[in-house]
Protein backbone atom coordinates (compact mmCIF):
# COMPACT_ATOMS: atom_id res chain seq x y z
CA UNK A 1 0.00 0.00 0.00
CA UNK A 2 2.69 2.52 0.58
CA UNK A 3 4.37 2.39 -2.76
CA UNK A 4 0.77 3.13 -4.28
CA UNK A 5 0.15 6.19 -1.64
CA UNK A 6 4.08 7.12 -2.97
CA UNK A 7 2.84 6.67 -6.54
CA UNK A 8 -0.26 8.62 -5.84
CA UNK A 9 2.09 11.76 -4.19
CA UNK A 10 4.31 11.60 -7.05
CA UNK A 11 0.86 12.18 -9.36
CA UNK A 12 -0.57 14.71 -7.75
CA UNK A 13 2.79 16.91 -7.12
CA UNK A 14 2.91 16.58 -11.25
CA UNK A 15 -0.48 17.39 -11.95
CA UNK A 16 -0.40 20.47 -9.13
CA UNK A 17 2.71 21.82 -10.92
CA UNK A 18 1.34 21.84 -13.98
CA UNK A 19 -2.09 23.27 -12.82
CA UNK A 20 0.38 26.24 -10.99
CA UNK A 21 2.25 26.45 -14.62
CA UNK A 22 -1.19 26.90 -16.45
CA UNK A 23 -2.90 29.05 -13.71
CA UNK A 24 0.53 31.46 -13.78
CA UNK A 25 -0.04 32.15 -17.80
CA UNK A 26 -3.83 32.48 -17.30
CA UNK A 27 -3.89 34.98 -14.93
CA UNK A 28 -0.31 36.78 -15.54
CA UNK A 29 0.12 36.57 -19.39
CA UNK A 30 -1.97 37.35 -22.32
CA UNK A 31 -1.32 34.35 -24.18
CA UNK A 32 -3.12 30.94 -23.94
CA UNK A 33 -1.78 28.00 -21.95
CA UNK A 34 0.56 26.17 -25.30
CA UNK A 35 1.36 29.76 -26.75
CA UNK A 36 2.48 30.76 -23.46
CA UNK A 37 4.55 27.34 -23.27
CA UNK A 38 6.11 28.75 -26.65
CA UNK A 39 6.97 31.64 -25.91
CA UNK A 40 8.53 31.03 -22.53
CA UNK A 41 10.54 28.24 -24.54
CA UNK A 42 12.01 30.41 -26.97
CA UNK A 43 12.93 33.54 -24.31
CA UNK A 44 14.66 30.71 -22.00
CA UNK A 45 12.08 31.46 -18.76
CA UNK A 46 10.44 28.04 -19.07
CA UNK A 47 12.62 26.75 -16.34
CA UNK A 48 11.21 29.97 -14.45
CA UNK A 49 7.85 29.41 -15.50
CA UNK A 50 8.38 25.30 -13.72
CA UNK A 51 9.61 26.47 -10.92
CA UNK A 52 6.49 28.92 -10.27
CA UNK A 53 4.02 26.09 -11.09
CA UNK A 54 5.84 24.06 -7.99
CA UNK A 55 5.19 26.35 -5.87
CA UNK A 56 1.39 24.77 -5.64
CA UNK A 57 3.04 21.84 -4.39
CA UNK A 58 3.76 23.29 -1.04
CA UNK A 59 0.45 23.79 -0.50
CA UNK A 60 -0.47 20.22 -1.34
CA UNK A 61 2.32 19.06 0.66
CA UNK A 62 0.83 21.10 3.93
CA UNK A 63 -2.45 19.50 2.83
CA UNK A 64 -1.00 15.86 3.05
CA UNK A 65 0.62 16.55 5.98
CA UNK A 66 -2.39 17.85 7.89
CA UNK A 67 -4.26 14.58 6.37
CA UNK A 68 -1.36 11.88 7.81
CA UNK A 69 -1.05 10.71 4.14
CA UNK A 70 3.09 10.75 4.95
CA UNK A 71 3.83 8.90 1.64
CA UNK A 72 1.80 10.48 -0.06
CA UNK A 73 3.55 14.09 1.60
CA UNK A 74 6.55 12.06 0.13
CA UNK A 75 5.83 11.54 -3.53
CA UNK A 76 5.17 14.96 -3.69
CA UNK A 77 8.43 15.63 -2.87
CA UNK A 78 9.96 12.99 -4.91
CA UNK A 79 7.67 15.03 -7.77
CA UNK A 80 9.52 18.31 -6.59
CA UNK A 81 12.68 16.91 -6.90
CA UNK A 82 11.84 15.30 -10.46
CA UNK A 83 10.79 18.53 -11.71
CA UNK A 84 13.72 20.55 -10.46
CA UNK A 85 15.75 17.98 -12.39
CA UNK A 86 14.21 18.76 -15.63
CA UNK A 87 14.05 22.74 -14.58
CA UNK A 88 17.83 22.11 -14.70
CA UNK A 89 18.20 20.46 -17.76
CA UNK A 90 15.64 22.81 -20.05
């Protein structure tokens, strides 16, 4: 059961991060969700634009926390950490 609660972390820190990423060019850019992808590809912010998109994570992380869902708390780290692996790499 634990490696499916870790599974389950690691799933929602993803999808959180890139709800934060699509809710950050919604409501901060003019462009639509893959245009704004685009363009923050070609200016080189994309890594910038990842890293604000975690930041929803630490509020699903608090949420886990308050819940007892530990390894589930834990996959979203494990999600943090896989996403500022790619951050680097972009």
């Amino acid at each position: 059961m634990t490696k499916i609660d870790l599974l389950i972390g690691f799933t929602i820190g993803i999808i959180a991060s890139i709800l934060g990423s699509y809710l950050f060019i919604t409501f901060f850019t003019d462009f639509d969700f893959l245009t704004g992808i685009h363009t923050m590809k070609s200016e080189g912010k994309l890594g910038k634009l990842i890293t604000l998109g975690a930041i929803l994570d630490l509020v699903v992380f608090a949420v886990l926390l308050k819940l007892d869902k530990e390894m589930m708390a834990r996959g979203v780290v494990l999600a943090v950490i896989c996403i500022a692996i790619i951050t680097i790499f972009v």
